[in-house]
C-alpha atoms as a PDB file:
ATOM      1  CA  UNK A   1      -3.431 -17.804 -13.552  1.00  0.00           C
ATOM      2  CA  UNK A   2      -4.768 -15.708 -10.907  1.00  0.00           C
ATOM      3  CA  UNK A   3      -2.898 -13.041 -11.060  1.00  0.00           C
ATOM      4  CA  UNK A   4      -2.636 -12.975 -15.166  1.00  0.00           C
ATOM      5  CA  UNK A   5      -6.219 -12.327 -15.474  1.00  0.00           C
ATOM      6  CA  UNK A   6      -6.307  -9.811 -12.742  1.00  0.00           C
ATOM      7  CA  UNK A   7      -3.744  -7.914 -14.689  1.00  0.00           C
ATOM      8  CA  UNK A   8      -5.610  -8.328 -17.760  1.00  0.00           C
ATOM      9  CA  UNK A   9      -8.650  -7.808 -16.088  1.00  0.00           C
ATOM     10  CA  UNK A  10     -10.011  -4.125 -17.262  1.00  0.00           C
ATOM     11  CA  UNK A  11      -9.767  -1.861 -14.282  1.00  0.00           C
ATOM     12  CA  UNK A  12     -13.026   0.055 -15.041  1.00  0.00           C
ATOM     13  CA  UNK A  13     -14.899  -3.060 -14.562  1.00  0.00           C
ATOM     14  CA  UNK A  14     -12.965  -3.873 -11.711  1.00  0.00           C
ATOM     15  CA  UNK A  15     -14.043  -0.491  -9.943  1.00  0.00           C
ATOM     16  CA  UNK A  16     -17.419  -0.479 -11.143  1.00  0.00           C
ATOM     17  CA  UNK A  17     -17.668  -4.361  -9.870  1.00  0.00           C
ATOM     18  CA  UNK A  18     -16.482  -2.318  -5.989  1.00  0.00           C
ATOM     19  CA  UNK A  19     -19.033   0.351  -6.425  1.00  0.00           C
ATOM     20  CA  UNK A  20     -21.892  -1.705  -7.349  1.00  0.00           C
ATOM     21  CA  UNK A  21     -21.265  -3.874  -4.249  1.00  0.00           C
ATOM     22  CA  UNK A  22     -21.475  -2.922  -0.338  1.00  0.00           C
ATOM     23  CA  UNK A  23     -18.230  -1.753   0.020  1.00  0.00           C
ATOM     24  CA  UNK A  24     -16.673  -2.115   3.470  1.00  0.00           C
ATOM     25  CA  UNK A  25     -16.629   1.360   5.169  1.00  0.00           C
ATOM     26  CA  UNK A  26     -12.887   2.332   6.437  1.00  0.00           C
ATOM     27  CA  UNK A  27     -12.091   2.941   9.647  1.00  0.00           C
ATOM     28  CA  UNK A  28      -9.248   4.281  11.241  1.00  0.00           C
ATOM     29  CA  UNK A  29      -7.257   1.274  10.887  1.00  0.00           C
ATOM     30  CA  UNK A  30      -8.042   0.873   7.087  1.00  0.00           C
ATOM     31  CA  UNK A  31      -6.121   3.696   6.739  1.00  0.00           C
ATOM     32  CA  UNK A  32      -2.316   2.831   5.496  1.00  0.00           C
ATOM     33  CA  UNK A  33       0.701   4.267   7.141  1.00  0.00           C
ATOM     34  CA  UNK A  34       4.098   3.759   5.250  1.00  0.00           C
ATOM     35  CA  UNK A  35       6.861   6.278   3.745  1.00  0.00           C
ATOM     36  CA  UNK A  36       7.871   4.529   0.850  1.00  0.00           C
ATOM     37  CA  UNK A  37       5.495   2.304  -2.139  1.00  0.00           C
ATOM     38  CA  UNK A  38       9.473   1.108  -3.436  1.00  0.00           C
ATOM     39  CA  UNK A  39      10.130  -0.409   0.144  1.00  0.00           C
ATOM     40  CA  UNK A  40       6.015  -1.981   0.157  1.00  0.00           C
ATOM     41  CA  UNK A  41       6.771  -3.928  -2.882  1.00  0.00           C
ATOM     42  CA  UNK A  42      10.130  -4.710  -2.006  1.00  0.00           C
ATOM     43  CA  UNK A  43       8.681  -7.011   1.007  1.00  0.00           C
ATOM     44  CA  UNK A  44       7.574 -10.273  -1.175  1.00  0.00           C
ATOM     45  CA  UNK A  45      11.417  -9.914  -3.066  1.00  0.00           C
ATOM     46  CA  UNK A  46      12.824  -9.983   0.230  1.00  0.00           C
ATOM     47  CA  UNK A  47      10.803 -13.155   1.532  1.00  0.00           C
ATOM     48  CA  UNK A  48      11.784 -14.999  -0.858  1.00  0.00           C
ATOM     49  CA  UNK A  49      15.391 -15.019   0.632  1.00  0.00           C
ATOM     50  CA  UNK A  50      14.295 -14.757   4.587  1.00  0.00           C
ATOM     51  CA  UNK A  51      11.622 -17.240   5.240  1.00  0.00           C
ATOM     52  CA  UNK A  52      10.148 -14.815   7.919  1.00  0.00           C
ATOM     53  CA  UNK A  53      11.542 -11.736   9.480  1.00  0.00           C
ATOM     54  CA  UNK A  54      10.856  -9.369  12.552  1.00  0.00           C
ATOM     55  CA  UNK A  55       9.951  -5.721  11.836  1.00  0.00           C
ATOM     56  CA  UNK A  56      13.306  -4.695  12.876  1.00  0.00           C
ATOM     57  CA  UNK A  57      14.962  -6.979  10.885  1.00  0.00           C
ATOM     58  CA  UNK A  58      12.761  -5.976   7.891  1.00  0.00           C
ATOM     59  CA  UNK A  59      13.042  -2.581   8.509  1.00  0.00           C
ATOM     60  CA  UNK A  60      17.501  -3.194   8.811  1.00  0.00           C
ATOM     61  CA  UNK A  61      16.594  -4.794   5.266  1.00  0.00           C
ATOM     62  CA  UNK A  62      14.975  -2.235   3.523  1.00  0.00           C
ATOM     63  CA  UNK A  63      17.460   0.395   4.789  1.00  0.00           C
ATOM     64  CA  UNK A  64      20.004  -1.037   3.191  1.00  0.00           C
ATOM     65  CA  UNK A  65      18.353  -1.587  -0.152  1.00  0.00           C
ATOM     66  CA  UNK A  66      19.435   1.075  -2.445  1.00  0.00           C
ATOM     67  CA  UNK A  67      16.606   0.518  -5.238  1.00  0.00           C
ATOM     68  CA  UNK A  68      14.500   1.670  -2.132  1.00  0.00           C
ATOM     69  CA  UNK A  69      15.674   4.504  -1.259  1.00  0.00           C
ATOM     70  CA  UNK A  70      16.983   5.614  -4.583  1.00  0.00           C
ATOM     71  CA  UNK A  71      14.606   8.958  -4.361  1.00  0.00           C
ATOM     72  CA  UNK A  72      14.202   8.866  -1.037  1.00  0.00           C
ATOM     73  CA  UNK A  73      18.366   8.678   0.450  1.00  0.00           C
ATOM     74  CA  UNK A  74      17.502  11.210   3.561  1.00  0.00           C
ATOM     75  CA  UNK A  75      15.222   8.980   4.979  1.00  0.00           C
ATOM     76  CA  UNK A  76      18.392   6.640   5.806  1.00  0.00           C
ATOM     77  CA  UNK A  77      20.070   9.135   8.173  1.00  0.00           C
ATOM     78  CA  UNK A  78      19.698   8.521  12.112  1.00  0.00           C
ATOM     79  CA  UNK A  79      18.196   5.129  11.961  1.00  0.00           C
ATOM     80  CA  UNK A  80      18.228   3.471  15.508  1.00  0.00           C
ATOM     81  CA  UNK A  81      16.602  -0.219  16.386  1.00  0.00           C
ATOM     82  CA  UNK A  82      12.796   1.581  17.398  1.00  0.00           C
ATOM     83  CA  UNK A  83      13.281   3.599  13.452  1.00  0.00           C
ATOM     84  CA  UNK A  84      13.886   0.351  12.045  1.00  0.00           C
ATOM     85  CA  UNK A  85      11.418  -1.664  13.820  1.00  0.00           C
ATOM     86  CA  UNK A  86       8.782   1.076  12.806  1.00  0.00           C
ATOM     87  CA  UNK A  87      10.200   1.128   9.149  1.00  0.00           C
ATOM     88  CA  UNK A  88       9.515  -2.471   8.698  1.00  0.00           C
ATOM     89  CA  UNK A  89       6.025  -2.725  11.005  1.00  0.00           C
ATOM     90  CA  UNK A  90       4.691  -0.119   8.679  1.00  0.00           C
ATOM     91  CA  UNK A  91       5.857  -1.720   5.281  1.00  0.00           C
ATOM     92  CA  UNK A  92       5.337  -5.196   6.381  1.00  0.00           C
ATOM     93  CA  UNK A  93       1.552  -4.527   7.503  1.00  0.00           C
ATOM     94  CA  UNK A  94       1.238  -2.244   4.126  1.00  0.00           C
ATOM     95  CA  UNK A  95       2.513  -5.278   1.635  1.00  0.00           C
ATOM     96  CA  UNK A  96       0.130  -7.366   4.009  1.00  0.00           C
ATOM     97  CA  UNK A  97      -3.062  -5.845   3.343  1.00  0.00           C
ATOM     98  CA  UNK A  98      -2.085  -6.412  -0.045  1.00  0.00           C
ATOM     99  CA  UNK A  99      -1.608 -10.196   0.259  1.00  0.00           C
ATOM    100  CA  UNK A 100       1.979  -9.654  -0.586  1.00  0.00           C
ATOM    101  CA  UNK A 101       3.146 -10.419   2.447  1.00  0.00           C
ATOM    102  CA  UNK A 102       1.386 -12.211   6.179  1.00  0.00           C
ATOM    103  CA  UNK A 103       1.858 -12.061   9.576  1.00  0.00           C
ATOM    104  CA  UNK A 104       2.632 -14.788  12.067  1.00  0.00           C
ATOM    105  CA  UNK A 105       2.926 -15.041  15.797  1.00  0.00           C
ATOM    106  CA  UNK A 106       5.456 -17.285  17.722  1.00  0.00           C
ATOM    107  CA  UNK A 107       6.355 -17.020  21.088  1.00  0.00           C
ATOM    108  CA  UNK A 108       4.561 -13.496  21.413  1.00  0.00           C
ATOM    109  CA  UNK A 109       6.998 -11.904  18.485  1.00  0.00           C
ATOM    110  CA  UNK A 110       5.340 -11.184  14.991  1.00  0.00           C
ATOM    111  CA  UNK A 111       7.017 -12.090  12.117  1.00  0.00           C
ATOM    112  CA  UNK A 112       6.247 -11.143   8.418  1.00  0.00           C
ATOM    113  CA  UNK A 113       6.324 -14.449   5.645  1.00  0.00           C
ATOM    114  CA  UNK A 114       5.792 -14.862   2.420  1.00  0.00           C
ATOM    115  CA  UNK A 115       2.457 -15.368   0.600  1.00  0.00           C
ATOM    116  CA  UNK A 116       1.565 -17.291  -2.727  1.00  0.00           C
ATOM    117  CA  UNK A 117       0.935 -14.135  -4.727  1.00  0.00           C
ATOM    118  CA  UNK A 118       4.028 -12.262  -3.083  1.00  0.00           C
ATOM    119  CA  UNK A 119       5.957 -14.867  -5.139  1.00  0.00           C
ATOM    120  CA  UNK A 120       4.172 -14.859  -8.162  1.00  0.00           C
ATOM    121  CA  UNK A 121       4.333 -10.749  -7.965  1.00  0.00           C
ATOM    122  CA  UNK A 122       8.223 -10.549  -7.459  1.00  0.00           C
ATOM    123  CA  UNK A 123       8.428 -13.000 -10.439  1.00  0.00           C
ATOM    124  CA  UNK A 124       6.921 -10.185 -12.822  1.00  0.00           C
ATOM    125  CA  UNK A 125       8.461  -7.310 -14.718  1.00  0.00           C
ATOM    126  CA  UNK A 126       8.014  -4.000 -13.939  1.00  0.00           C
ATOM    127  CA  UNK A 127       4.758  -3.576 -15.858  1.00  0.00           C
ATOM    128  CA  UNK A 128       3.052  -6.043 -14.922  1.00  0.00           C
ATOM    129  CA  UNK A 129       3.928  -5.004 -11.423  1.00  0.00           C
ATOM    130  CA  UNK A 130       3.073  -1.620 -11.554  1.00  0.00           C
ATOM    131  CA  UNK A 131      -0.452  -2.828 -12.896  1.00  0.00           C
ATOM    132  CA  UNK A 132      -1.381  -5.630 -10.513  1.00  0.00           C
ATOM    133  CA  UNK A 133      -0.428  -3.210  -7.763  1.00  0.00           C
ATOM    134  CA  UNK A 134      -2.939  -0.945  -9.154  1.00  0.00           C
ATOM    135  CA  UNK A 135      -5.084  -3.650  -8.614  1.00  0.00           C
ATOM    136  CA  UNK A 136      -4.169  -4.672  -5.163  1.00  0.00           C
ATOM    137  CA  UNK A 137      -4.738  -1.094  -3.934  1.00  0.00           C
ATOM    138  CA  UNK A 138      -8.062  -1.280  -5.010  1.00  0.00           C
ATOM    139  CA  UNK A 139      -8.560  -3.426  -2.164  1.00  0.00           C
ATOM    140  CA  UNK A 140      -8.392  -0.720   0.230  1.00  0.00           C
ATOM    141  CA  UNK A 141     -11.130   0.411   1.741  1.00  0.00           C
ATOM    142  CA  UNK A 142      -9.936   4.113   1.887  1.00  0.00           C
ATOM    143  CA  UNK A 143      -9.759   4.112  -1.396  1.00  0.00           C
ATOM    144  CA  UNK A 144     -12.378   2.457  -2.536  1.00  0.00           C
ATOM    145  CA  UNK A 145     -14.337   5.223  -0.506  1.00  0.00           C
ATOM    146  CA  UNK A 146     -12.580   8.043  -2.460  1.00  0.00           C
ATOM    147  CA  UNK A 147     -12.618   7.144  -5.357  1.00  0.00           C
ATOM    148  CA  UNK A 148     -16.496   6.356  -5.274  1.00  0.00           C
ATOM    149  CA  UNK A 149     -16.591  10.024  -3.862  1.00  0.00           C
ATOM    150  CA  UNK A 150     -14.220  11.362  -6.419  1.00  0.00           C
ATOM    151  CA  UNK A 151     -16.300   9.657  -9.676  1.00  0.00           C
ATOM    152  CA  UNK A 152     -19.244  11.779  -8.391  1.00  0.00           C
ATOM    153  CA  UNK A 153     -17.617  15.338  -7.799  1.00  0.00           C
ATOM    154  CA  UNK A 154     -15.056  16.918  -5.808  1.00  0.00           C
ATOM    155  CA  UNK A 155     -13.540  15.132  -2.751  1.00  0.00           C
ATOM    156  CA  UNK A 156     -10.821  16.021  -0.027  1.00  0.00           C
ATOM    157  CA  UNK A 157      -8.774  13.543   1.728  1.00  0.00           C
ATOM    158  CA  UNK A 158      -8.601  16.101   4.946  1.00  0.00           C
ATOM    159  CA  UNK A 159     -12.086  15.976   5.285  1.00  0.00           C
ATOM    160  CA  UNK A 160     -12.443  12.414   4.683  1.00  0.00           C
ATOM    161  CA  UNK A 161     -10.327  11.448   6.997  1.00  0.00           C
ATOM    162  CA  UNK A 162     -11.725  13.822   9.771  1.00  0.00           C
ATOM    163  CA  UNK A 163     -14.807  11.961   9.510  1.00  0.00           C
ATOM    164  CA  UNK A 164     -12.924   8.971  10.641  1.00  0.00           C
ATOM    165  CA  UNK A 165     -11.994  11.134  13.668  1.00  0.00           C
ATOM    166  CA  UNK A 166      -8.447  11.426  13.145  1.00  0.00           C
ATOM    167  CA  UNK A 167      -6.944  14.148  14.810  1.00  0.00           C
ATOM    168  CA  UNK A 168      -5.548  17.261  12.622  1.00  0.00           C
ATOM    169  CA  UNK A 169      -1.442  16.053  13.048  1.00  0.00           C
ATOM    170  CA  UNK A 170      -2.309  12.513  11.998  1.00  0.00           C
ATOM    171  CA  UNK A 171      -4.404  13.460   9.161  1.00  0.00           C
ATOM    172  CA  UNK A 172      -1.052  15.449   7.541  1.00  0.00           C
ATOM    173  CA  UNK A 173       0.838  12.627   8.566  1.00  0.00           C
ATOM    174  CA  UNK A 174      -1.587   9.737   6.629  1.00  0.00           C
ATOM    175  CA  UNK A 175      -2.781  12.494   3.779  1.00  0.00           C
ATOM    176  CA  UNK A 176       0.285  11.752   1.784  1.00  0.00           C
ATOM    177  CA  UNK A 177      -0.230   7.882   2.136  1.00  0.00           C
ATOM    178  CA  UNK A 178      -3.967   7.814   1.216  1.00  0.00           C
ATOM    179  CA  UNK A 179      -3.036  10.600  -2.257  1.00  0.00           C
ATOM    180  CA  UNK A 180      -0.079   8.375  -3.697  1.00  0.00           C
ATOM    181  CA  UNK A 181      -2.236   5.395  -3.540  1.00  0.00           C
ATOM    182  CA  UNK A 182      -5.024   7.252  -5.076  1.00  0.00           C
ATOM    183  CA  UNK A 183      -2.592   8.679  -7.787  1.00  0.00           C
ATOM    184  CA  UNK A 184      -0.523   5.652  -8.159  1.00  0.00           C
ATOM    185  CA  UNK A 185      -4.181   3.748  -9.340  1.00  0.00           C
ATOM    186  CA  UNK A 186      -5.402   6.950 -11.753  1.00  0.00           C
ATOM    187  CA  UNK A 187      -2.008   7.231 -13.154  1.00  0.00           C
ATOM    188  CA  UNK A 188      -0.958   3.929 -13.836  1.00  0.00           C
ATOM    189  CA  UNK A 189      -4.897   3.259 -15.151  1.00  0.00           C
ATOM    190  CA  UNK A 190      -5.143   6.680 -16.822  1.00  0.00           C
ATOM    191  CA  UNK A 191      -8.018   7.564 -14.569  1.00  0.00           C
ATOM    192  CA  UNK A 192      -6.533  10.948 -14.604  1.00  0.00           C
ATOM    193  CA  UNK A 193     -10.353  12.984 -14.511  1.00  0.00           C
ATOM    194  CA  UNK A 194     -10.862  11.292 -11.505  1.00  0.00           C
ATOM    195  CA  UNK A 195      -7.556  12.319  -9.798  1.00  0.00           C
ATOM    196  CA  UNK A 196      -8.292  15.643 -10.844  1.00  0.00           C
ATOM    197  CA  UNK A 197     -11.579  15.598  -8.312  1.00  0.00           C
ATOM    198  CA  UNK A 198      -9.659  14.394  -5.462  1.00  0.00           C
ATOM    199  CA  UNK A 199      -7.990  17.681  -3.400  1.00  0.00           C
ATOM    200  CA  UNK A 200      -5.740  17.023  -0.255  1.00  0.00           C
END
């Protein structure tokens, strides 16, 4: 039921419900790292089959899903056991901050499991998926803080992210994250005005 009314729920009032609260101010570990949004959402489909899973093994997972990587088949070449553990920390801890996927520690190794919503999300179609993700990423404090900046006037990621004292080589490397989000939301919500403020 949950999840039905969030996808119902209209996303204006969803953002102006975040704006009109104290939103939590991101830091630099607010800020999502990941490659891929197909291999984020592919986490909850793949706990349902693997009760929990190391990065590594996540990340060996994901490689080898083509519906991944169907736009993205370069990113396969010269995988080695420290790509693939990356690969999977990174979309395991992304699909986690959305509460489609959790962490667990046993016997000092982290594993990834699955979450109530995960399974309620991989049981949707595409649509609905595409706009409770919308949703989800509203969650994020990044960009909750840019797109409050970006329904007052002109924003840049660069700069934002500066201010959270990144250094110039990771703020190309996260940019890219932080604008699909941001575009995922406006285009999936036609919020396209507010895209149009936001400059990398």
């Amino acid at each position: 039921k949950f999840v039905h009314a969030l996808i119902s729920a209209d996303i204006n009032k969803l953002i102006d419900g975040i704006f009109s609260n104290d939103m939590v101010r991101a830091t630099q570990l607010d800020v999502p790292q990941f490659s891929n949004l197909n291999a984020v959402t592919a986490v909850p489909h793949i706990l349902i089959d693997n009760s929990t899973v190391t990065y590594e093994k996540l990340g060996r997972i994901l490689q080898q899903d083509n519906s991944v990587f169907q736009k993205h088949s370069s990113e396969k070449a010269g995988r080695n056991q420290i790509a693939y553990k990356k690969f999977g920390e990174n979309h395991g801890k992304m699909a986690a901050s959305l509460d489609l996927a959790q962490t667990k520690c046993e016997n000092k190794t982290i594993f990834f499991s699955k979450t109530c919503l995960g399974d309620v999300f991989s049981s949707l179609d595409i649509r609905q998926q595409n706009a409770c993700l919308s949703r989800l990423i509203l969650r994020i404090p990044i960009v909750q803080e840019l797109l409050l900046k970006a329904s007052e006037g002109i924003v840049s990621i660069d700069d934002t992210l500066r201010m959270k004292g990144f250094a110039s080589s990771t703020v190309a490397r996260r940019r890219p994250n932080v604008f699909e989000l941001l575009q995922y939301v406006c285009k999936t919500e036609g919020l396209d005005s507010v895209l149009r403020n936001i400059t990398q």
